[in-house]
C-alpha atoms as a PDB file:
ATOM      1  CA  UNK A   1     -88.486-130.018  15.706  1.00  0.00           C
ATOM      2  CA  UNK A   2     -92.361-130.449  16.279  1.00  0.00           C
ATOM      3  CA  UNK A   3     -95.110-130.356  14.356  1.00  0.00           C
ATOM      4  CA  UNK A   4     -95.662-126.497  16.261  1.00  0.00           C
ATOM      5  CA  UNK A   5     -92.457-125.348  14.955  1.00  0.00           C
ATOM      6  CA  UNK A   6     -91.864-122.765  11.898  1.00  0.00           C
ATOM      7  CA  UNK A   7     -88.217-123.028  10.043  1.00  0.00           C
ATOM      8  CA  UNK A   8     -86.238-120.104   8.585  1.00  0.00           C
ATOM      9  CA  UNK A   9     -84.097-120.409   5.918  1.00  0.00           C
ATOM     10  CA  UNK A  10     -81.786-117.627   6.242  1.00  0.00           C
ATOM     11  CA  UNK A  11     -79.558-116.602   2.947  1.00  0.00           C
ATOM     12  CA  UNK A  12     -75.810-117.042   3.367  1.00  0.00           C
ATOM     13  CA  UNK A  13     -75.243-113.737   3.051  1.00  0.00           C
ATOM     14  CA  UNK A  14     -77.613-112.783   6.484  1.00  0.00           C
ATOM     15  CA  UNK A  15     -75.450-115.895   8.491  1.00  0.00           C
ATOM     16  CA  UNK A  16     -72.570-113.450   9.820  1.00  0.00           C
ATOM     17  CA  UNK A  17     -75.524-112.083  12.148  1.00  0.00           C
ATOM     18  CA  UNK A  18     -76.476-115.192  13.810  1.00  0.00           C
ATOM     19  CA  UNK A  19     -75.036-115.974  16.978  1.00  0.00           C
ATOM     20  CA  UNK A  20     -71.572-118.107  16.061  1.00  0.00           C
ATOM     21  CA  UNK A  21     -73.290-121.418  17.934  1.00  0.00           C
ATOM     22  CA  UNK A  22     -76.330-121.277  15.666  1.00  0.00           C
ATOM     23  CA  UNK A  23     -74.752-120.288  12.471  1.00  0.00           C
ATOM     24  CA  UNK A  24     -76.347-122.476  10.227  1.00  0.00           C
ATOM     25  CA  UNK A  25     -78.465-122.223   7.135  1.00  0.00           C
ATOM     26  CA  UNK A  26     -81.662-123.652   8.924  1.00  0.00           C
ATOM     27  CA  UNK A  27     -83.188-122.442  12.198  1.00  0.00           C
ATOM     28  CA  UNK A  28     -86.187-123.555  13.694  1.00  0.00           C
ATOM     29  CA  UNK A  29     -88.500-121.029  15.681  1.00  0.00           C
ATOM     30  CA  UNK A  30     -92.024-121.837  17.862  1.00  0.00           C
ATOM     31  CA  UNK A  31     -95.228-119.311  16.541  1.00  0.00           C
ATOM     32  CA  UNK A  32     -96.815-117.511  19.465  1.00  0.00           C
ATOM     33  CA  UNK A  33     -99.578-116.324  17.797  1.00  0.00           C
ATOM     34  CA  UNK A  34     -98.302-112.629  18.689  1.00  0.00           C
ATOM     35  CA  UNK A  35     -94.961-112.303  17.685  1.00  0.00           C
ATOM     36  CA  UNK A  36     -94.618-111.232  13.949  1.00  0.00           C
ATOM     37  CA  UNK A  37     -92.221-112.623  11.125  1.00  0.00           C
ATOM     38  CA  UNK A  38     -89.841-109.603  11.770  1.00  0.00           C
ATOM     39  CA  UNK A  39     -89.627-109.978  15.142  1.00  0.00           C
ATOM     40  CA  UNK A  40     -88.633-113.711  15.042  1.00  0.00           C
ATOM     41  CA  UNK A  41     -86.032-112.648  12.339  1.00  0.00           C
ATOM     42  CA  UNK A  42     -84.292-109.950  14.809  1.00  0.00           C
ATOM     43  CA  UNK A  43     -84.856-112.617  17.768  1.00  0.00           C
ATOM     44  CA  UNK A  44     -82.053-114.559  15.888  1.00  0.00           C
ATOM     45  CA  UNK A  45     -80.062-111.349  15.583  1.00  0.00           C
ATOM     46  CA  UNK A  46     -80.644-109.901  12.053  1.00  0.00           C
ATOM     47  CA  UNK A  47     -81.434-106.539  10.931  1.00  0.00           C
ATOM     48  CA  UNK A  48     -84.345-106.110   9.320  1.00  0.00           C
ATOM     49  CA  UNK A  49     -82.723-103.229   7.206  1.00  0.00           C
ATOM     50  CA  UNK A  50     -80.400-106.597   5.893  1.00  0.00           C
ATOM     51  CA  UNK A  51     -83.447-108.342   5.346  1.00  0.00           C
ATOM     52  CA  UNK A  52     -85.020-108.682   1.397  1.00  0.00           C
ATOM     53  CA  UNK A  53     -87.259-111.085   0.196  1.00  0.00           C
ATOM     54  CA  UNK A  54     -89.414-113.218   2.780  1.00  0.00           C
ATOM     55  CA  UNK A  55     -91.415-116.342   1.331  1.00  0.00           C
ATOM     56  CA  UNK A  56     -93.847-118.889   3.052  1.00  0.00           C
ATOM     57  CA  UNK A  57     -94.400-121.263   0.360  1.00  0.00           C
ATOM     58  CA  UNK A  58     -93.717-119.482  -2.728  1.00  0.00           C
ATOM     59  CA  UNK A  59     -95.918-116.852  -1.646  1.00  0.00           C
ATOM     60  CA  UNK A  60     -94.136-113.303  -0.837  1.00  0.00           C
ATOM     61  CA  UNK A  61     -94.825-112.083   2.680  1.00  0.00           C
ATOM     62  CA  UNK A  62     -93.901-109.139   4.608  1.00  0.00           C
ATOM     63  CA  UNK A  63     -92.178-108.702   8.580  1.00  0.00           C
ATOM     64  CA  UNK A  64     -95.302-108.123   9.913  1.00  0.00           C
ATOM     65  CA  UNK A  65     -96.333-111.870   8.861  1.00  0.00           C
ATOM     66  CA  UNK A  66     -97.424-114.623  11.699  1.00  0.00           C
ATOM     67  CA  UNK A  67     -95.745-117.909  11.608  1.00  0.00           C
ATOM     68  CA  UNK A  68     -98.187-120.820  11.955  1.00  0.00           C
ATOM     69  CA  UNK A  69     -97.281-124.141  12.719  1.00  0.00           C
ATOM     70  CA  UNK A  70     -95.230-126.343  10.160  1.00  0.00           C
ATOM     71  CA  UNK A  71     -94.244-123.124   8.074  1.00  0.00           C
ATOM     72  CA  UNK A  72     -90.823-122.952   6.031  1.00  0.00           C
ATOM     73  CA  UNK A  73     -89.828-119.060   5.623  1.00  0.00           C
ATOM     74  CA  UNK A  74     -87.065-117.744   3.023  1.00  0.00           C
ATOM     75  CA  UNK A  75     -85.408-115.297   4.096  1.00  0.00           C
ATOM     76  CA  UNK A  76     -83.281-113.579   2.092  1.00  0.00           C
ATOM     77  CA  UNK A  77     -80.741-110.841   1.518  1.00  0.00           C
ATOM     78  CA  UNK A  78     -81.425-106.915   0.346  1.00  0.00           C
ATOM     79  CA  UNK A  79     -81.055-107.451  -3.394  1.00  0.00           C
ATOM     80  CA  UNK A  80     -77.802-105.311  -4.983  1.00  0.00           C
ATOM     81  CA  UNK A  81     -77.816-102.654  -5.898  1.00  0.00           C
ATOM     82  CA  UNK A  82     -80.468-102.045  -3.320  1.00  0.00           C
ATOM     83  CA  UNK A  83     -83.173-100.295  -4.813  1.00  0.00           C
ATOM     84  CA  UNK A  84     -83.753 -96.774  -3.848  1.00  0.00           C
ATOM     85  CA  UNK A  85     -86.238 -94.006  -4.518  1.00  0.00           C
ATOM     86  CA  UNK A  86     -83.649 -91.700  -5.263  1.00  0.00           C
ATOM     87  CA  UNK A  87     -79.773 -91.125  -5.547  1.00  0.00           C
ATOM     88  CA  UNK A  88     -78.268 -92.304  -2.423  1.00  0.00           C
ATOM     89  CA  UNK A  89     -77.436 -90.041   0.279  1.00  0.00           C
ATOM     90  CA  UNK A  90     -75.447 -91.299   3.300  1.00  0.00           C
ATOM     91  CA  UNK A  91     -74.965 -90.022   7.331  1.00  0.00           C
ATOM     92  CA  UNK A  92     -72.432 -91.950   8.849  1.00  0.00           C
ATOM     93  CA  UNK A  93     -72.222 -93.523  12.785  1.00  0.00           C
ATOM     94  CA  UNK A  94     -69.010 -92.338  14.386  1.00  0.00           C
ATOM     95  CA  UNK A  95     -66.794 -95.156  14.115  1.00  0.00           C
ATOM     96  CA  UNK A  96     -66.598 -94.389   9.750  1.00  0.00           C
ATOM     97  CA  UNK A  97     -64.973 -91.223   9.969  1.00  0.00           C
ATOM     98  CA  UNK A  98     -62.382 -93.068   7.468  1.00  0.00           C
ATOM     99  CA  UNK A  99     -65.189 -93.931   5.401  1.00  0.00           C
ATOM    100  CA  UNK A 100     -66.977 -90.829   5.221  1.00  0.00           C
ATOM    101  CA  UNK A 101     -63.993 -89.055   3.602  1.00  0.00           C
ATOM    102  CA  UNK A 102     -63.323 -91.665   0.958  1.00  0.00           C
ATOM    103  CA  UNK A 103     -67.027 -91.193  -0.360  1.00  0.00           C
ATOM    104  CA  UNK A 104     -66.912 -87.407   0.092  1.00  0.00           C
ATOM    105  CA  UNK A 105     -63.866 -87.863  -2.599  1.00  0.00           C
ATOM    106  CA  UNK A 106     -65.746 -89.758  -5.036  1.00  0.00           C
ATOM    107  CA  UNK A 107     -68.388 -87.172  -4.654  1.00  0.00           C
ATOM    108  CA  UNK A 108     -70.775 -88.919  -3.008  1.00  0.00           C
ATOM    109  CA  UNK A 109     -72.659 -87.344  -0.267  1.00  0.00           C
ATOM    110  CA  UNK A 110     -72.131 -88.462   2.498  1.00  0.00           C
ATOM    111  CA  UNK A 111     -73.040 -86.618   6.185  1.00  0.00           C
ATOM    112  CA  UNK A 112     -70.675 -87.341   9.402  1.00  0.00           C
ATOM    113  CA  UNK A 113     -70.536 -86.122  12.822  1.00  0.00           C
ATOM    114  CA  UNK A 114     -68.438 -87.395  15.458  1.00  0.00           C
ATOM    115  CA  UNK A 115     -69.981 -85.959  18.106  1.00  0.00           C
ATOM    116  CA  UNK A 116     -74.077 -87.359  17.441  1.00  0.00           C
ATOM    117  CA  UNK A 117     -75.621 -90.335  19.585  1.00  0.00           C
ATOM    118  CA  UNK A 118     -77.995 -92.606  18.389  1.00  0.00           C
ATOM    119  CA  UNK A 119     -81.031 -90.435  18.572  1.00  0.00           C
ATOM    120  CA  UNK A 120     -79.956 -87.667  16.835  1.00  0.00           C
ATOM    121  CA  UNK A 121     -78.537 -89.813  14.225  1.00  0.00           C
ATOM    122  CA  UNK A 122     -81.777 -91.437  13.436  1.00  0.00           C
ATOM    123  CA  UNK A 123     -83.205 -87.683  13.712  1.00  0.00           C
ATOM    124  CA  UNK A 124     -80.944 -86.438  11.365  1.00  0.00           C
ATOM    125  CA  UNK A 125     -81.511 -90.113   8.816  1.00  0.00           C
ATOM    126  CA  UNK A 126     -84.876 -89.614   8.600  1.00  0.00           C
ATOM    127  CA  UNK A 127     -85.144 -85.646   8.176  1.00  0.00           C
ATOM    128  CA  UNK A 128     -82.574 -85.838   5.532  1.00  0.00           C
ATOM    129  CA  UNK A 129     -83.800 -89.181   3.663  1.00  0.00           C
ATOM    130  CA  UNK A 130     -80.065 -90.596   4.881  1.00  0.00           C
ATOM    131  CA  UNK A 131     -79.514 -94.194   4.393  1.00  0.00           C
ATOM    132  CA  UNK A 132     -77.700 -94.276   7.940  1.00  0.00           C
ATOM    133  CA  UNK A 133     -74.436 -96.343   7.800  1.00  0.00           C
ATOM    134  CA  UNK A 134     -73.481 -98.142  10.523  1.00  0.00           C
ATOM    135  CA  UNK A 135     -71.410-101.506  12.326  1.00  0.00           C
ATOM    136  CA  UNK A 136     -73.591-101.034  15.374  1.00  0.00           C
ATOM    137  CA  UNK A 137     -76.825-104.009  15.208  1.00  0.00           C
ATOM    138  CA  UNK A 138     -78.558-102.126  17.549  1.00  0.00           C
ATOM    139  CA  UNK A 139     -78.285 -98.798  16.090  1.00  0.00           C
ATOM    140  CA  UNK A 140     -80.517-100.662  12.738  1.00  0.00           C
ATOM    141  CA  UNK A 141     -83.163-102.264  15.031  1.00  0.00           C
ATOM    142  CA  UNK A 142     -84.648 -98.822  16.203  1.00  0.00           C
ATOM    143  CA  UNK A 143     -87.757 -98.598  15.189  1.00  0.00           C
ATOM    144  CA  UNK A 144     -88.302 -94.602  13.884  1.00  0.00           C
ATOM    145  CA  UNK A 145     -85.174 -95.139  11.544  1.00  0.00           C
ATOM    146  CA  UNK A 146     -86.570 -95.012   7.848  1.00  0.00           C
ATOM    147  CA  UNK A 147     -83.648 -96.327   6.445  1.00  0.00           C
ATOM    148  CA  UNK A 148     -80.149 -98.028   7.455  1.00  0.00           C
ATOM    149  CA  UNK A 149     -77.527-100.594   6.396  1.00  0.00           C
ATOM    150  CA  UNK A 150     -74.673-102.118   7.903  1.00  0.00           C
ATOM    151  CA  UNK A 151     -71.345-101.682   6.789  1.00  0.00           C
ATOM    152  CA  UNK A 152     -69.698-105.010   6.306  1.00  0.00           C
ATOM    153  CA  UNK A 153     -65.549-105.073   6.376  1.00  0.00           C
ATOM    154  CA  UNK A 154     -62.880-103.950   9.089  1.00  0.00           C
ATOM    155  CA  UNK A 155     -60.923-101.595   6.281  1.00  0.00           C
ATOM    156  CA  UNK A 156     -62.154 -98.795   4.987  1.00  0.00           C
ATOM    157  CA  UNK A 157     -60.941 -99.896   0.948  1.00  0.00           C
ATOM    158  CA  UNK A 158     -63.457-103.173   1.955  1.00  0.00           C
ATOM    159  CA  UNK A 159     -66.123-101.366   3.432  1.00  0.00           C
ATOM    160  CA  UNK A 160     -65.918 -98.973   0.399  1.00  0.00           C
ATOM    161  CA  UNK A 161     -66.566-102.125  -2.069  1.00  0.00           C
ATOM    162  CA  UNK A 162     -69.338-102.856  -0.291  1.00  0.00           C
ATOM    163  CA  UNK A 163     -70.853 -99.566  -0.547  1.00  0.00           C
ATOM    164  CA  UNK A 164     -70.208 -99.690  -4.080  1.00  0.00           C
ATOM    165  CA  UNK A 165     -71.564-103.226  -4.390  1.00  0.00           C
ATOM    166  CA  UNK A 166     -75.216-102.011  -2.543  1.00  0.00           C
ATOM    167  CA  UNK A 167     -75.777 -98.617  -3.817  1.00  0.00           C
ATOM    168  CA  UNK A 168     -74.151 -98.749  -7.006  1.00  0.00           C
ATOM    169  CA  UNK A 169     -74.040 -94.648  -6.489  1.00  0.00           C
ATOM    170  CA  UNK A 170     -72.882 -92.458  -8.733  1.00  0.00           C
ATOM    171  CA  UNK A 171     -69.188 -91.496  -8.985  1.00  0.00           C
ATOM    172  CA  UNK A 172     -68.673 -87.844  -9.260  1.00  0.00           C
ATOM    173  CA  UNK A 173     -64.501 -87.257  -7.965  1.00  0.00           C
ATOM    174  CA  UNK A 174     -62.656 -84.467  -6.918  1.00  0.00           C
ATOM    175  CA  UNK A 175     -66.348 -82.624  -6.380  1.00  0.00           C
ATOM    176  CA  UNK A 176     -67.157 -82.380  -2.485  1.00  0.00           C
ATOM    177  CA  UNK A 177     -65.091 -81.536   0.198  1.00  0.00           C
ATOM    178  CA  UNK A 178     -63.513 -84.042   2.274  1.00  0.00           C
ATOM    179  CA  UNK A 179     -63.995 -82.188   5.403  1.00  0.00           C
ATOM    180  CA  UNK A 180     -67.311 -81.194   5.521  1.00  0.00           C
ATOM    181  CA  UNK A 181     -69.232 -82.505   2.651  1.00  0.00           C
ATOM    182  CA  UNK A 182     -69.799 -79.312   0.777  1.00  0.00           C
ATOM    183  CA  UNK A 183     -69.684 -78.999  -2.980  1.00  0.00           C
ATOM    184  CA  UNK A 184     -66.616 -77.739  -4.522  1.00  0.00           C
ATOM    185  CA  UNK A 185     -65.979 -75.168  -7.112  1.00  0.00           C
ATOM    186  CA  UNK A 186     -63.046 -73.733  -9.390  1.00  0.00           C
ATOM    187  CA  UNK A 187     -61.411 -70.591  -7.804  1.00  0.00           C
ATOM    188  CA  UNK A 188     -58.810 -68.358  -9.499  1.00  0.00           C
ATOM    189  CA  UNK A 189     -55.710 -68.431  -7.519  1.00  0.00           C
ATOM    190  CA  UNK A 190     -55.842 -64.483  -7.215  1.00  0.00           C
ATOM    191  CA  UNK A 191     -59.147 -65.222  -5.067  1.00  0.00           C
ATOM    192  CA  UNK A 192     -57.481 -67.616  -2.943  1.00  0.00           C
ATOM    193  CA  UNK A 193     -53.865 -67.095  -2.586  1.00  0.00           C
ATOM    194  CA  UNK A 194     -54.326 -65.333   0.684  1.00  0.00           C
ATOM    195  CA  UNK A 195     -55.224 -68.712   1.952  1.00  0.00           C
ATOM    196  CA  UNK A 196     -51.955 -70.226   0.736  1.00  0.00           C
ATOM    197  CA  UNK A 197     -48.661 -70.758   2.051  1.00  0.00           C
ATOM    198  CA  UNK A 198     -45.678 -69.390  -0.173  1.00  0.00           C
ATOM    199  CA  UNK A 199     -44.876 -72.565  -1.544  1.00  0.00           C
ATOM    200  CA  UNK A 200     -47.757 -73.606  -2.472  1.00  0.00           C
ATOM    201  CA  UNK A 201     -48.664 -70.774  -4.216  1.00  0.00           C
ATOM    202  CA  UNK A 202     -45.754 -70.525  -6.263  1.00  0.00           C
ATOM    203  CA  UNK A 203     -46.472 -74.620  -7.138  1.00  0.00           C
ATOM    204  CA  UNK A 204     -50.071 -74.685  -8.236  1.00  0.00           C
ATOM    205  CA  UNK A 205     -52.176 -72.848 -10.170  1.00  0.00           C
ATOM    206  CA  UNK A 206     -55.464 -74.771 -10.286  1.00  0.00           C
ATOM    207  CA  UNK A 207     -57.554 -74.815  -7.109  1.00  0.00           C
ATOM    208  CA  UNK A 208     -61.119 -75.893  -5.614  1.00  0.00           C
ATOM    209  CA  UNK A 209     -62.870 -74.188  -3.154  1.00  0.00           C
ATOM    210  CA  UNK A 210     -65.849 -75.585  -0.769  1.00  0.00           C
ATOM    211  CA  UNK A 211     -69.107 -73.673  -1.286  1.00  0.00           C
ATOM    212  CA  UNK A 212     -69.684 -74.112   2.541  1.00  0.00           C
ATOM    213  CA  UNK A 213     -66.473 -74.246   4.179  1.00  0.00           C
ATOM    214  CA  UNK A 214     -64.512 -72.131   1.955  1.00  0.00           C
ATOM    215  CA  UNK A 215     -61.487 -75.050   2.300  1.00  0.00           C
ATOM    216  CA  UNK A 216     -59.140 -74.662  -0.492  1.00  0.00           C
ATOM    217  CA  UNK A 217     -57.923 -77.719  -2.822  1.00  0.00           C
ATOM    218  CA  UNK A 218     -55.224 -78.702  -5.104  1.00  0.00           C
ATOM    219  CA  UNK A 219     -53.511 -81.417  -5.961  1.00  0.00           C
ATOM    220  CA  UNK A 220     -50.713 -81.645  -3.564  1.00  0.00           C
ATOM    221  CA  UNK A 221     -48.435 -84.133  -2.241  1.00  0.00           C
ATOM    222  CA  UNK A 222     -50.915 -86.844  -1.292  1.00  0.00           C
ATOM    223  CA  UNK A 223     -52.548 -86.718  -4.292  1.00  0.00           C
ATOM    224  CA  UNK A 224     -51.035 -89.993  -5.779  1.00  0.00           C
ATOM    225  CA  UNK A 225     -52.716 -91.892  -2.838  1.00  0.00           C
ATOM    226  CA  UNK A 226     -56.064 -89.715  -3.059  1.00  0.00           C
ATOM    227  CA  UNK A 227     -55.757 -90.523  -7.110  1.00  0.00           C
ATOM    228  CA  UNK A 228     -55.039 -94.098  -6.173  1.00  0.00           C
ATOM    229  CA  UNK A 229     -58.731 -94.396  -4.297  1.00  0.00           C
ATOM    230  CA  UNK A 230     -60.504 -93.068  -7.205  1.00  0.00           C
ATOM    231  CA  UNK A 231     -59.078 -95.429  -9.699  1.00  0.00           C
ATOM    232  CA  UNK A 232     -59.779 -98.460  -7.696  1.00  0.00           C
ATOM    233  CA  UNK A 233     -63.589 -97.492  -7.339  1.00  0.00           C
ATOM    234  CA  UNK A 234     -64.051 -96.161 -10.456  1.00  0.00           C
ATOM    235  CA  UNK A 235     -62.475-100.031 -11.394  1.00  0.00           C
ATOM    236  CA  UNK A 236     -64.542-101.356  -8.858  1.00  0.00           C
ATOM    237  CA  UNK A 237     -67.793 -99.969 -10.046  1.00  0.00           C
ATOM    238  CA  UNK A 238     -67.332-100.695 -13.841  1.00  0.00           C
ATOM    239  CA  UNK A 239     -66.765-104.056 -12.932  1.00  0.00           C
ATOM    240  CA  UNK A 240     -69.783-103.974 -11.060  1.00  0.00           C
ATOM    241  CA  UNK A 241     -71.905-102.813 -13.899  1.00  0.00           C
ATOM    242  CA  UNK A 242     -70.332-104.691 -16.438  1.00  0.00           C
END
């Protein structure tokens, strides 16, 4: 290091990000005099959406900050629960599909496509006031989106906790569909039953219908597991907020 150099000391919870090679808690940068804090930061492969806090001496600074010579940054992590001006509302990349469902059952809403590229995903975001939720880096360094955050775990029940952890949203189950997101509401099973097979008809009498849809619910045969989901993250988020 020289006496030109700047220093970043990036929060363990932003090292995943960092190239494996230069995974350490320190790393030590050169000021331009052009590039800004921000852009240094994604330089070393972090999202600026994971970003929270930034300090140069004890005094808070923002991503738009230039390094001079000899300065040590903080960087840290998005606080949780993330602050947000209103009650979270999620869109989805492609590759959560899993994901999306699992919040849709705890009533959270949450938008998916599997058919959207990157664009219209952002356009969509940012229309919408979507916190987009995605495992693609790249997808959270484009500049026009408002609002994103990456999804950390390879199984859905993980990613979930983490979704949890961040947003703290809240948990409304059994009150959106899990197909396409709409809002569900009690039907009488005269209304419905021309939807049903036989045998379900004759084994159910309470039933949920999407407001959009028009996708009828009951609790069938993979209820256990669906019931199963909801216990954990209802356990999950009291434990949380405890």
């Amino acid at each position: 290091m020289t006496e030109r150099d700047a220093r970043l000391r990036i929060a363990a919870e932003l090292r995943m990000f960092l190239p494996v090679s230069r995974r350490q808690e320190w790393q030590r940068v050169s000021p331009d005099g052009s590039s800004t804090l921000g852009h240094h930061i994604e330089s070393a492969g972090i999202p600026l959406p994971e970003v929270g806090p930034l300090t140069v001496g004890g005094r808070g600074v923002g991503p738009s900050y230039h390094l001079a010579p000899g300065d040590v940054v903080e960087v840290g992590a998005v606080p949780r629960p993330q602050p947000l001006p209103h009650e979270p509302r999620f869109l989805l990349d492609v590759h959560l599909g899993t994901l999306s469902r699992r919040l849709r059952l705890l009533g959270i809403d949450a938008a998916y496509h599997n058919d959207m590229d990157d664009p219209e995903l952002v356009e969509q975001a940012n229309a919408e006031r979507r916190v987009l939720l995605t495992q693609d880096r790249g997808l959270l360094r484009r500049r026009a989106l408002w609002l994103g955050a990456y999804v950390r775990g390879s199984r859905p029940q993980d990613q979930l906790r983490d979704l949890l952890d961040r947003f703290a949203p809240q948990l409304r189950p059994w009150t959106r569909c899990t197909a396409c997101n709409g809002e569900l509401v009690p039907a009488a099973k005269r209304e419905v039953a021309p939807l049903l097979e036989a045998g379900t008809r004759r084994s159910y009498d309470a039933y949920g219908q999407c407001r959009d849809c028009g996708q009828v619910y009951w609790h069938g045969a993979h209820s256990g597991h669906l019931e199963e989901i909801v216990r954990s993250a209802r356990e999950w988020a009291g434990g949380l907020r405890a």
